[in-house]
N, C-alpha and C. Protein backbone atom coordinates (compact mmCIF):
# COMPACT_ATOMS: atom_id res chain seq x y z
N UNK A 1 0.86 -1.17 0.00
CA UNK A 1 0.00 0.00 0.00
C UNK A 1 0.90 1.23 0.00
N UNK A 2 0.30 1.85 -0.86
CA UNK A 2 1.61 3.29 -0.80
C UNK A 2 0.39 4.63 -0.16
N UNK A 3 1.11 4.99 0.77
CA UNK A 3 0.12 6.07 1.32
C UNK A 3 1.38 7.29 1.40
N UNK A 4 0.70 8.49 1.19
CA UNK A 4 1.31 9.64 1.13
C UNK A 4 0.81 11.13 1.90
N UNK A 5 -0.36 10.49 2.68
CA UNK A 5 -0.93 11.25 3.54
C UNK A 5 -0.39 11.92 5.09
N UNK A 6 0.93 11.33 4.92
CA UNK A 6 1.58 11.64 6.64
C UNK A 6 2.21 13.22 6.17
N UNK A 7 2.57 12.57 4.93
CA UNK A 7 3.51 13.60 4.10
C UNK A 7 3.14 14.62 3.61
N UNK A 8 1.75 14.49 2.90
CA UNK A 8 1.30 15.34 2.56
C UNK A 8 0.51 16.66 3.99
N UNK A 9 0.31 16.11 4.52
CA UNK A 9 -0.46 16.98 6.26
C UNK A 9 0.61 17.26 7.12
N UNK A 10 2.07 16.15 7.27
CA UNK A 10 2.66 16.69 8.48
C UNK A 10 4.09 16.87 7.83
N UNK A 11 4.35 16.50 6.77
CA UNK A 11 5.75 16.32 6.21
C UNK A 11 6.81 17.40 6.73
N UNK A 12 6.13 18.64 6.69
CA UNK A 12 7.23 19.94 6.86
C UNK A 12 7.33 19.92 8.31
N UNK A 13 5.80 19.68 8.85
CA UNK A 13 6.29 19.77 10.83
C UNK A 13 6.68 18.93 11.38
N UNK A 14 6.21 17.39 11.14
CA UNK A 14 6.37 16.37 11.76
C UNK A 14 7.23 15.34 11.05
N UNK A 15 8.44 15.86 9.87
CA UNK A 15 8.66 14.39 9.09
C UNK A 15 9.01 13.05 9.60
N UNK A 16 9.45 12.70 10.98
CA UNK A 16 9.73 11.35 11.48
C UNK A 16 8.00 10.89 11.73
N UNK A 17 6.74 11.63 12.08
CA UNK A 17 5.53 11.10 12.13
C UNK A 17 5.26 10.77 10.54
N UNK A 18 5.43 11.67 10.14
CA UNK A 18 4.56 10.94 8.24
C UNK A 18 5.77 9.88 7.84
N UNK A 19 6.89 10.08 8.31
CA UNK A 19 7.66 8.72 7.77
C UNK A 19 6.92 7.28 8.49
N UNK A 20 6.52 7.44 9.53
CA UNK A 20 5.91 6.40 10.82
C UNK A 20 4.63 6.26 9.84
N UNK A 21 3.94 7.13 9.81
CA UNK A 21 2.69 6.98 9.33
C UNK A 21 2.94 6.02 7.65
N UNK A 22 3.28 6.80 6.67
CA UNK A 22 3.28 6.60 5.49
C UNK A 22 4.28 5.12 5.33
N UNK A 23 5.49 5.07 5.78
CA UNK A 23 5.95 4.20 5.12
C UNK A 23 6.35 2.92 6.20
N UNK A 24 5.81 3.16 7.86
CA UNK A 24 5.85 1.90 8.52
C UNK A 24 4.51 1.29 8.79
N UNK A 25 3.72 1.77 9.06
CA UNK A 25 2.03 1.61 9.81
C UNK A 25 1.68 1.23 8.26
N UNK A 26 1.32 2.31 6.89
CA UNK A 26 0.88 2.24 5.95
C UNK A 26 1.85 1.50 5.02
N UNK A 27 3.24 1.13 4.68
CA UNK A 27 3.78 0.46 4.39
C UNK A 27 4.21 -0.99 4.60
N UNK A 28 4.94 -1.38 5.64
CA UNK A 28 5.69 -2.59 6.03
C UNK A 28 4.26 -2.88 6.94
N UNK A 29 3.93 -2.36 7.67
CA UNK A 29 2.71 -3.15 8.70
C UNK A 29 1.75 -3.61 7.93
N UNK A 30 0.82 -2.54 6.82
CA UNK A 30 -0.12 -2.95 5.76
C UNK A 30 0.36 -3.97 4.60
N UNK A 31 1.86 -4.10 4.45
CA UNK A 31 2.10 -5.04 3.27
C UNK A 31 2.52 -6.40 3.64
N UNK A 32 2.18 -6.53 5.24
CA UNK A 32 2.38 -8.16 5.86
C UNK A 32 1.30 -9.47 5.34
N UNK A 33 1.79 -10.35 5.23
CA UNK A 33 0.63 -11.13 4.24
C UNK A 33 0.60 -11.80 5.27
N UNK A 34 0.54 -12.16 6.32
CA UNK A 34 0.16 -13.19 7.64
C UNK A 34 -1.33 -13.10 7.88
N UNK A 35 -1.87 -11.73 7.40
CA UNK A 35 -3.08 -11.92 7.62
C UNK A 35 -3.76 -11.04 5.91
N UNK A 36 -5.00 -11.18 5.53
CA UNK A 36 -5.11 -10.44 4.74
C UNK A 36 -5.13 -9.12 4.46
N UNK A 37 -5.66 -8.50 3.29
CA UNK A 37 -5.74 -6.79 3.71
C UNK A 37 -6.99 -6.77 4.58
N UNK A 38 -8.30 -7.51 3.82
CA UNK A 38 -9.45 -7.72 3.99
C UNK A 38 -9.64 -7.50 5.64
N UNK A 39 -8.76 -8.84 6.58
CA UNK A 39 -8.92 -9.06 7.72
C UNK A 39 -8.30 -7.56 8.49
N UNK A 40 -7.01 -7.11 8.15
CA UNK A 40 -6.33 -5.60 8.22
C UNK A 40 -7.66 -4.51 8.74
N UNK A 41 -8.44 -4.28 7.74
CA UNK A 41 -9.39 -3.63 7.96
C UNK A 41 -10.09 -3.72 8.75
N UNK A 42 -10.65 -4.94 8.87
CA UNK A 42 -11.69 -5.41 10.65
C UNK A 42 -11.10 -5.27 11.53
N UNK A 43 -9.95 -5.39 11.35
CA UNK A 43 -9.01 -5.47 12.77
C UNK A 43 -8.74 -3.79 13.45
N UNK A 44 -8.56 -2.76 12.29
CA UNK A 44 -8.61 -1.66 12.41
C UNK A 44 -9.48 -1.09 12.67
N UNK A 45 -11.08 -1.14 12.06
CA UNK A 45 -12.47 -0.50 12.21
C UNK A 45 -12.52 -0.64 13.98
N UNK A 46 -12.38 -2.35 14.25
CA UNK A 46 -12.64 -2.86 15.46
C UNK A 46 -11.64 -1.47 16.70
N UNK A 47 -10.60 -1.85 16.33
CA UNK A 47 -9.40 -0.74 16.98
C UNK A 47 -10.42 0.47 16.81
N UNK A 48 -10.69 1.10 15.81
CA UNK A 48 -10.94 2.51 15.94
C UNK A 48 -12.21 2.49 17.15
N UNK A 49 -12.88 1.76 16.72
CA UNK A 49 -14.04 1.99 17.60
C UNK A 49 -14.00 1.69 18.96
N UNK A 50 -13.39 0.88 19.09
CA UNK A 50 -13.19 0.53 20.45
C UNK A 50 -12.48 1.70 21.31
N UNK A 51 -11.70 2.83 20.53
CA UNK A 51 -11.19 3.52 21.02
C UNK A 51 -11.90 5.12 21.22
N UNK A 52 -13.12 5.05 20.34
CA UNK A 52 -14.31 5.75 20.79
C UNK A 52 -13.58 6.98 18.88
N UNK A 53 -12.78 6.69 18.21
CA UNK A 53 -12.63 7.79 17.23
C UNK A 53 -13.68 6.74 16.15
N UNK A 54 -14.20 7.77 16.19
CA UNK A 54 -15.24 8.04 14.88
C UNK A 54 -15.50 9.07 13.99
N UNK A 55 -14.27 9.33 13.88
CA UNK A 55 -13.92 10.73 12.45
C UNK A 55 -13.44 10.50 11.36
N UNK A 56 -13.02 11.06 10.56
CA UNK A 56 -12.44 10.89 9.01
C UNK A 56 -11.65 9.47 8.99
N UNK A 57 -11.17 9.62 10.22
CA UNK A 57 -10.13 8.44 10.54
C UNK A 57 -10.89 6.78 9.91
N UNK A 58 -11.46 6.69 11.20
CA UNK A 58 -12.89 5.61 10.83
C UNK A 58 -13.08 5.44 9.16
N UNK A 59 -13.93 6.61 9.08
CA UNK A 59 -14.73 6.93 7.73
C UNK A 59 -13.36 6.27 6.62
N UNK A 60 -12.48 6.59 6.76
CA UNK A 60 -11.35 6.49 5.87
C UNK A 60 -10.87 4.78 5.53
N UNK A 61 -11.18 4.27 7.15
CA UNK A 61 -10.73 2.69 7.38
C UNK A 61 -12.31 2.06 6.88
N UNK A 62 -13.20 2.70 6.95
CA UNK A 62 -14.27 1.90 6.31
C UNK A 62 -14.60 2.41 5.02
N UNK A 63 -14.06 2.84 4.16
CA UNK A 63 -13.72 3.09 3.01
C UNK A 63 -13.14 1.85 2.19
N UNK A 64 -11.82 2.00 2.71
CA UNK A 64 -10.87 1.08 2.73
C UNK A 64 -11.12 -0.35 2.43
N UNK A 65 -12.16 -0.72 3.81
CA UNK A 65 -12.40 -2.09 4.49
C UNK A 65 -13.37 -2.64 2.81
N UNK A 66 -14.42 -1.58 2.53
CA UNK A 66 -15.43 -1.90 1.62
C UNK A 66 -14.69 -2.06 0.47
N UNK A 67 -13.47 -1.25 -0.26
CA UNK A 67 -12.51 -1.29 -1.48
C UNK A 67 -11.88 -3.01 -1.35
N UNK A 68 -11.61 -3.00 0.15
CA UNK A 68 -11.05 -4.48 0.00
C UNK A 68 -12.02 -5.74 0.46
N UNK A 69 -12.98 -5.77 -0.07
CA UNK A 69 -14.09 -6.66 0.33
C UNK A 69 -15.02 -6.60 1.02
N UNK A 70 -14.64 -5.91 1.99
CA UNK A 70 -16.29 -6.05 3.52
C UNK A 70 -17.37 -5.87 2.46
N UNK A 71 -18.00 -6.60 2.49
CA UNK A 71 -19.48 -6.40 2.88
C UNK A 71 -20.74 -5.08 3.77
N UNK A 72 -21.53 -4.61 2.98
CA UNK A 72 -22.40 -3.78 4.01
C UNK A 72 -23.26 -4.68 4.99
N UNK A 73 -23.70 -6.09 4.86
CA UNK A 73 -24.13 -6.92 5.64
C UNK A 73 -22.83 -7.38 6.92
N UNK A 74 -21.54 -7.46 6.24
CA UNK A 74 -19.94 -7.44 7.43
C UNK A 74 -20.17 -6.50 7.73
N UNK A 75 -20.11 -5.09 7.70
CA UNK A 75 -19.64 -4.07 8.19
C UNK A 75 -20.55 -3.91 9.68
N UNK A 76 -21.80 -3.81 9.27
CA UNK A 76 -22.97 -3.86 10.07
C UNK A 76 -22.63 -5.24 11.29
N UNK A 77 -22.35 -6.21 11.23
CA UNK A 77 -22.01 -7.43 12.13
C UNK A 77 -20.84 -6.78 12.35
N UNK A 78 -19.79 -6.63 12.18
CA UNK A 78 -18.51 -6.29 12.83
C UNK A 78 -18.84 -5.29 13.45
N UNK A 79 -19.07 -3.65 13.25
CA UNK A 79 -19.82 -2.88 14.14
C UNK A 79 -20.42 -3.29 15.56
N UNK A 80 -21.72 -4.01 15.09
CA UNK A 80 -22.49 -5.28 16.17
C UNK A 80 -21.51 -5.30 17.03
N UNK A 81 -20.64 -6.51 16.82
CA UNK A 81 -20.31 -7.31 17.91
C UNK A 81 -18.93 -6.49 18.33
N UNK A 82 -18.47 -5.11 17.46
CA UNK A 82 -17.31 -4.12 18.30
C UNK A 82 -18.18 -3.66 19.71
N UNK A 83 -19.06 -3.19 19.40
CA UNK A 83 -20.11 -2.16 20.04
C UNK A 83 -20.65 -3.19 21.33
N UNK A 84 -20.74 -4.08 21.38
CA UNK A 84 -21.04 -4.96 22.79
C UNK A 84 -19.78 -5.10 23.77
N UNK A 85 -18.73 -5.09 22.61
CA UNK A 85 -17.20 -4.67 23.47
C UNK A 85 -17.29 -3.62 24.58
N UNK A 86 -17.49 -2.44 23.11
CA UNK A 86 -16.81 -0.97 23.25
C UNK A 86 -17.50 0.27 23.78
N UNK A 87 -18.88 -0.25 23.60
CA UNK A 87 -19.82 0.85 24.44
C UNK A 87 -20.92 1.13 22.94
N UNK A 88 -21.88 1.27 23.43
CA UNK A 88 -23.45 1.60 22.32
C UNK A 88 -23.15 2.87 21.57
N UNK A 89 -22.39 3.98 22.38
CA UNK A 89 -22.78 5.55 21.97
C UNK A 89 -21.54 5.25 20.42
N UNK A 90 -20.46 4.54 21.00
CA UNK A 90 -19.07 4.01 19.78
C UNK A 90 -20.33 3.65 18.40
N UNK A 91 -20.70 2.92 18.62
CA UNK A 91 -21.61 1.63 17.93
C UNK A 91 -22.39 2.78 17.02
N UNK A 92 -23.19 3.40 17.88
CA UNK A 92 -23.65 4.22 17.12
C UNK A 92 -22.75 5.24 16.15
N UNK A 93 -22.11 5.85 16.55
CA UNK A 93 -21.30 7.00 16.06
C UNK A 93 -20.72 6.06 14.72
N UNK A 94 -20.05 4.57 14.54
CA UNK A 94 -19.42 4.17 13.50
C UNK A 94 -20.85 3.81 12.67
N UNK A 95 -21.96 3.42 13.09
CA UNK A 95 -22.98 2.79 11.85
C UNK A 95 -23.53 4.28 11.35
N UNK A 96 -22.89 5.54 11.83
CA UNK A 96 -23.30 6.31 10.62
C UNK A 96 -22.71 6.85 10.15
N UNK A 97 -21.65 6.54 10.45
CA UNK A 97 -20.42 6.50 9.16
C UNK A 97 -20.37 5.55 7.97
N UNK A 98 -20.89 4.21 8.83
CA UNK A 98 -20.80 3.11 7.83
C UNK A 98 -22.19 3.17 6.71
N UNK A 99 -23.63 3.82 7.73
CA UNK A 99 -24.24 3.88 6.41
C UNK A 99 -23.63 4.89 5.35
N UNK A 100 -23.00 5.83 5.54
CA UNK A 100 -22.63 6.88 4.56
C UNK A 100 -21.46 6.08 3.48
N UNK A 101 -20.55 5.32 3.88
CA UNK A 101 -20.04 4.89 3.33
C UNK A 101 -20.70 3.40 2.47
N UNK A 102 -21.53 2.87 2.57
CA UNK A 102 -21.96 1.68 2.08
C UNK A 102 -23.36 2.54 1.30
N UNK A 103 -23.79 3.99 1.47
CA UNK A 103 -25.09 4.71 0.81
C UNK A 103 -25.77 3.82 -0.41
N UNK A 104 -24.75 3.78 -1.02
CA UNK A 104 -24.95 3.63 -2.54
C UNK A 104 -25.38 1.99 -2.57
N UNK A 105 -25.47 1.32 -2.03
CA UNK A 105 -25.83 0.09 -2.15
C UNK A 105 -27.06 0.06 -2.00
N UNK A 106 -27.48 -1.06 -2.97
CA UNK A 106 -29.07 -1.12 -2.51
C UNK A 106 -29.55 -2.12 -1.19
N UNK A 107 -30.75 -2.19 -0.74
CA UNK A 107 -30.53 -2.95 0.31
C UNK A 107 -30.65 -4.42 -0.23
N UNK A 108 -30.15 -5.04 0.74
CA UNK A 108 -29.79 -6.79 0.50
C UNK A 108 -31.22 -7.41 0.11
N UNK A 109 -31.07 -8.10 -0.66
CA UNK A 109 -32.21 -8.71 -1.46
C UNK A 109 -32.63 -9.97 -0.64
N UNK A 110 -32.15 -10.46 0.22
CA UNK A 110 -32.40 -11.33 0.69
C UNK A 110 -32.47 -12.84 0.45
N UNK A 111 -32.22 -13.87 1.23
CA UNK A 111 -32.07 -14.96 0.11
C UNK A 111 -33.70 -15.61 -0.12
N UNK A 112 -33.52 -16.35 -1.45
CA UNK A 112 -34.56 -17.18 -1.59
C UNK A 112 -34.69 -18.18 -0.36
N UNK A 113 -34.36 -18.93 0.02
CA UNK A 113 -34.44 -19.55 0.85
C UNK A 113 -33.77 -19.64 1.89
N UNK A 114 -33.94 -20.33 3.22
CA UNK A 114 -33.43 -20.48 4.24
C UNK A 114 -32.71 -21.41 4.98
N UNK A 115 -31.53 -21.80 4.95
CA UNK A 115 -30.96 -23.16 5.21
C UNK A 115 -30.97 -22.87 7.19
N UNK A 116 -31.42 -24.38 7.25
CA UNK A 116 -31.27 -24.74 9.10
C UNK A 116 -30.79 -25.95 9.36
N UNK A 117 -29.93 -25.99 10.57
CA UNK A 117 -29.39 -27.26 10.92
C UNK A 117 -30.64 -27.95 11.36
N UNK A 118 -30.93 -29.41 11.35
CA UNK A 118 -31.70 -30.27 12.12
C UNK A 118 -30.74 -31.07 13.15
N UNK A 119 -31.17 -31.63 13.77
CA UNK A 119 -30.48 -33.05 15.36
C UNK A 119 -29.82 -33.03 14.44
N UNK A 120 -29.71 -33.86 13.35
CA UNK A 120 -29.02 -34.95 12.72
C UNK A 120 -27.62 -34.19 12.14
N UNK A 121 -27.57 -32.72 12.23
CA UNK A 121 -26.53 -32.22 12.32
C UNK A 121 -26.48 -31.79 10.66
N UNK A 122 -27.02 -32.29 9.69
CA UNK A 122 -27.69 -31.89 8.19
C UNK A 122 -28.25 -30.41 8.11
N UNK A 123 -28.16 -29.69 7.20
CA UNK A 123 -28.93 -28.21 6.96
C UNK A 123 -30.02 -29.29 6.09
N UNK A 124 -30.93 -28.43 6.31
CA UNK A 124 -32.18 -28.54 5.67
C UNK A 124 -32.43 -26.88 4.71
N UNK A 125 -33.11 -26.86 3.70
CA UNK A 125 -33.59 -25.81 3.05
C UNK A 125 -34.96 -25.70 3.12
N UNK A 126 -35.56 -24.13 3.85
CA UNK A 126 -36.72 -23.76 3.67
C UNK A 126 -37.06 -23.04 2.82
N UNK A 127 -38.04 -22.63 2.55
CA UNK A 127 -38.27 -21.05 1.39
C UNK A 127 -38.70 -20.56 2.41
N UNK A 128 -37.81 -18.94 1.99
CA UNK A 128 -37.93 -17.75 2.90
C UNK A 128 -39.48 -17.02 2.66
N UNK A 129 -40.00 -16.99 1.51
CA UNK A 129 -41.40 -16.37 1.00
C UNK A 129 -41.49 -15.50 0.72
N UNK A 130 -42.38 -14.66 0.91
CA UNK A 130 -42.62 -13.34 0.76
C UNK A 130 -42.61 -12.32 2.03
N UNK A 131 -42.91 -11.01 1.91
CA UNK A 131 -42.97 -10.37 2.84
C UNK A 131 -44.25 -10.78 4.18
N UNK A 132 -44.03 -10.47 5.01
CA UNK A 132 -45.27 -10.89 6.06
C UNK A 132 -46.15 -9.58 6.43
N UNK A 133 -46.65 -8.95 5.37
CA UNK A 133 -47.08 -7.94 5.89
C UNK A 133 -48.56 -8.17 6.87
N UNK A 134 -49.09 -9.17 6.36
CA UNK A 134 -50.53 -9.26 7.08
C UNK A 134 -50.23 -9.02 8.51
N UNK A 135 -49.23 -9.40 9.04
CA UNK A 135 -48.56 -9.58 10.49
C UNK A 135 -47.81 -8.25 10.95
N UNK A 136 -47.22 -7.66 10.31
CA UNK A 136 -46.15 -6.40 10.12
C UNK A 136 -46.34 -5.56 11.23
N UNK A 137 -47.46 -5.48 11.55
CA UNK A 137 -47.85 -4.14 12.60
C UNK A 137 -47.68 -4.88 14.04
N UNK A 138 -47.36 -6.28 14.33
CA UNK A 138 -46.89 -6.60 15.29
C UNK A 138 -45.56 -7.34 15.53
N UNK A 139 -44.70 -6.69 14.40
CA UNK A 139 -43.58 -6.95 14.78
C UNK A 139 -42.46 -5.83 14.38
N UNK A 140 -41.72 -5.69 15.32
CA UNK A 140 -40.34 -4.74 14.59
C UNK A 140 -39.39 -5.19 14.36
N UNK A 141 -39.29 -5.12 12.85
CA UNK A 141 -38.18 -5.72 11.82
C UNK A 141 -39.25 -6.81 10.92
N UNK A 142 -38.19 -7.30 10.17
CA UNK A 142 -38.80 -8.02 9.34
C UNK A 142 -39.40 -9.49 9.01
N UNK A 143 -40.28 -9.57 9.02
CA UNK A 143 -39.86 -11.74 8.83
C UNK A 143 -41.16 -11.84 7.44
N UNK A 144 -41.04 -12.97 6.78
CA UNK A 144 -41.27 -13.44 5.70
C UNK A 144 -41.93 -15.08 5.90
N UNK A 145 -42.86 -14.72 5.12
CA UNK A 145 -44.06 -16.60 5.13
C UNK A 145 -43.88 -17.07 3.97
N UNK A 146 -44.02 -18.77 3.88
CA UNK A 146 -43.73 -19.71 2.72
C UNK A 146 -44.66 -20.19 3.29
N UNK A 147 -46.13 -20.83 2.58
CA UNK A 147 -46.77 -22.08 2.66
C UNK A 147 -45.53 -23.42 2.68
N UNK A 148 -46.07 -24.34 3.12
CA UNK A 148 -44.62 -26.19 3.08
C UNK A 148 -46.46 -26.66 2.93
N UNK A 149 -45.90 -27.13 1.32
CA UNK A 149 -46.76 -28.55 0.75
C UNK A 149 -47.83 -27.82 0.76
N UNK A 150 -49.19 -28.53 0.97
CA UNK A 150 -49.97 -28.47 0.66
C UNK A 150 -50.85 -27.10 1.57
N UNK A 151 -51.40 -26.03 0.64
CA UNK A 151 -52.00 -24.83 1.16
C UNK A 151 -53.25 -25.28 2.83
N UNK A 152 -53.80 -26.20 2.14
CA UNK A 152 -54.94 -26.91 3.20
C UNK A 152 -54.34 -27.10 4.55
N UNK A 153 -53.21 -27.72 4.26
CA UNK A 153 -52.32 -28.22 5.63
C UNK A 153 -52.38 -27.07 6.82
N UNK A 154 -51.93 -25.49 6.26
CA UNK A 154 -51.93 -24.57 7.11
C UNK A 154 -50.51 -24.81 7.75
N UNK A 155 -49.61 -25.55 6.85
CA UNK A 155 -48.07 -25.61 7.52
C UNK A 155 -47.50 -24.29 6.86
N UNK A 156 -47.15 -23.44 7.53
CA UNK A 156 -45.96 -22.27 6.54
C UNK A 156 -44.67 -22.03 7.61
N UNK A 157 -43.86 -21.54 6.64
CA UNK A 157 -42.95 -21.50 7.24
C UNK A 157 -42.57 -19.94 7.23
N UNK A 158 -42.21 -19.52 8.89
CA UNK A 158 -41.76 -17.66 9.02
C UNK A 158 -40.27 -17.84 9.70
N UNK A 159 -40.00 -16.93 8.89
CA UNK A 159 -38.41 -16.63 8.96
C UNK A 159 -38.59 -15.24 9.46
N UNK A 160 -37.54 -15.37 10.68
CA UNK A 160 -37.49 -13.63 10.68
C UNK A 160 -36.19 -13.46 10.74
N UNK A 161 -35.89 -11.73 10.38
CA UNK A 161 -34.66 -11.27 10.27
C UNK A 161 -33.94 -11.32 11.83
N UNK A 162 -32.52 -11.30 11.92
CA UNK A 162 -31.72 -10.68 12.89
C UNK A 162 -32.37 -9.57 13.50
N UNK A 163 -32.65 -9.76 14.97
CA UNK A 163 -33.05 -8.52 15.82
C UNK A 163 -34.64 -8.00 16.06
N UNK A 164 -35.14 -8.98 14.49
CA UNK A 164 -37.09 -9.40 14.41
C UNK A 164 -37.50 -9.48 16.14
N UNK A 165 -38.42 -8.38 16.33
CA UNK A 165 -39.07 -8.91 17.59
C UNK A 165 -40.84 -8.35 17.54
N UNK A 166 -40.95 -9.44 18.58
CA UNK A 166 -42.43 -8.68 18.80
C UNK A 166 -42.86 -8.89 20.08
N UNK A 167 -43.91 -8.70 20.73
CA UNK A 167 -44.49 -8.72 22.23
C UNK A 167 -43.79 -9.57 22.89
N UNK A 168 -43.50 -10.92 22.50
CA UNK A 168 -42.75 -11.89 23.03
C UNK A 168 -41.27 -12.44 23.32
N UNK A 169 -40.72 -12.15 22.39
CA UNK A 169 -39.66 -12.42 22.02
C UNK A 169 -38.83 -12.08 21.18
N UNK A 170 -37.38 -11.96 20.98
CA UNK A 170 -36.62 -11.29 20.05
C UNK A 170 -35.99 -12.54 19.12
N UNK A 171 -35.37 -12.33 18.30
CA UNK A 171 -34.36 -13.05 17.46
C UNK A 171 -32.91 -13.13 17.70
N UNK A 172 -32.66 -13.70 17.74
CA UNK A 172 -30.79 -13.10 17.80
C UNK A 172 -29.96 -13.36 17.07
N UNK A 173 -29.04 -12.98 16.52
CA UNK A 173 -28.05 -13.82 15.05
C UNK A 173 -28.43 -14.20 14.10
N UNK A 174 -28.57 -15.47 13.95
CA UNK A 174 -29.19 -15.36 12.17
C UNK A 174 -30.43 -15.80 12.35
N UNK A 175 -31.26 -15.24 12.99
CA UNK A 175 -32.98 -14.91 13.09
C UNK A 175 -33.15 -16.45 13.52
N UNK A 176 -34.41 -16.48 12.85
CA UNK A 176 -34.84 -17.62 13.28
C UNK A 176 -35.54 -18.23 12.48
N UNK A 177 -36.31 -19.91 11.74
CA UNK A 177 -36.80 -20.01 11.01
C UNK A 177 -38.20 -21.55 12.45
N UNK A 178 -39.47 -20.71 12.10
CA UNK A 178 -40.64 -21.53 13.12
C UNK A 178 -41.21 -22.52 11.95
């Protein structure tokens, strides 16, 4: 990675910091292959936040993180599970950075179907369905109905999203499929 930003902001006041910056941290530390760039980035977002900076800095490493793979569905889970670390107000302050940086995406389409482990330790595949709106007004977040086999039966299957709750109960992780 060639970065020129120590140099360009501190070069005349600080040149042993933009040498640190630009060609050890952003050079020899970023060009170690022990881990990926990809992983580099989580590892950094995680660092920033945990350390409560959520400025250009951040914005810059989740830039970065998305150029080298993350995901807006990763970014959002890594956030997550920094923010149970690092404190809620962190958590917050980086997911609106991260929506600004992931803007342009449309939202996740969701999958057709739903794979679940059974006992037997096998995934099974459900269909995820359609939206559940008939239900919608008693739940916050999302979940989705599939009729299974035959309409008469009255078997369907509801999937809800990560964090899906309603009067009763919440979801946690990768939702749930009833």
């Amino acid at each position: 990675m060639k970065q020129t930003a120590g140099r360009n902001a501190l070069g005349e006041f600080a040149p042993m910091f933009a040498h640190l910056n630009d060609d050890v941290l952003f050079g020899e530390v970023w060009d170690q292959e022990a881990i990926s760039t990809k992983t580099k980035c989580i590892v950094t977002i995680v660092a920033l936040i945990s350390q409560g900076i959520t400025d250009s800095s951040l914005r810059y490493h989740l830039e970065n993180a998305r150029n080298n793979g993350v995901t807006r569905a990763e970014a959002a889970a890594i956030i997550t599970h920094a923010t149970m670390y690092s404190g809620w107000p962190k958590g917050w302050a980086a997911f609106n950075l991260a929506k600004e940086v992931w803007a342009d995406e449309d939202e996740p389409a969701g999958e057709k179907n739903v794979r679940i482990a059974d006992p037997s330790g096998l995934s099974k595949e459900f269909p995820k369905g359609v939206p559940n709106d008939a239900y919608a007004q008693y739940f916050v977040g999302n979940s989705w109905v599939a009729p299974l086999g035959d309409p008469q039966l009255g078997a369907t299957n509801v999937t809800f999203e990560p964090g899906c709750r309603n009067n009763w109960h919440i979801h946690h992780k990768g939702g749930q499929v009833l």
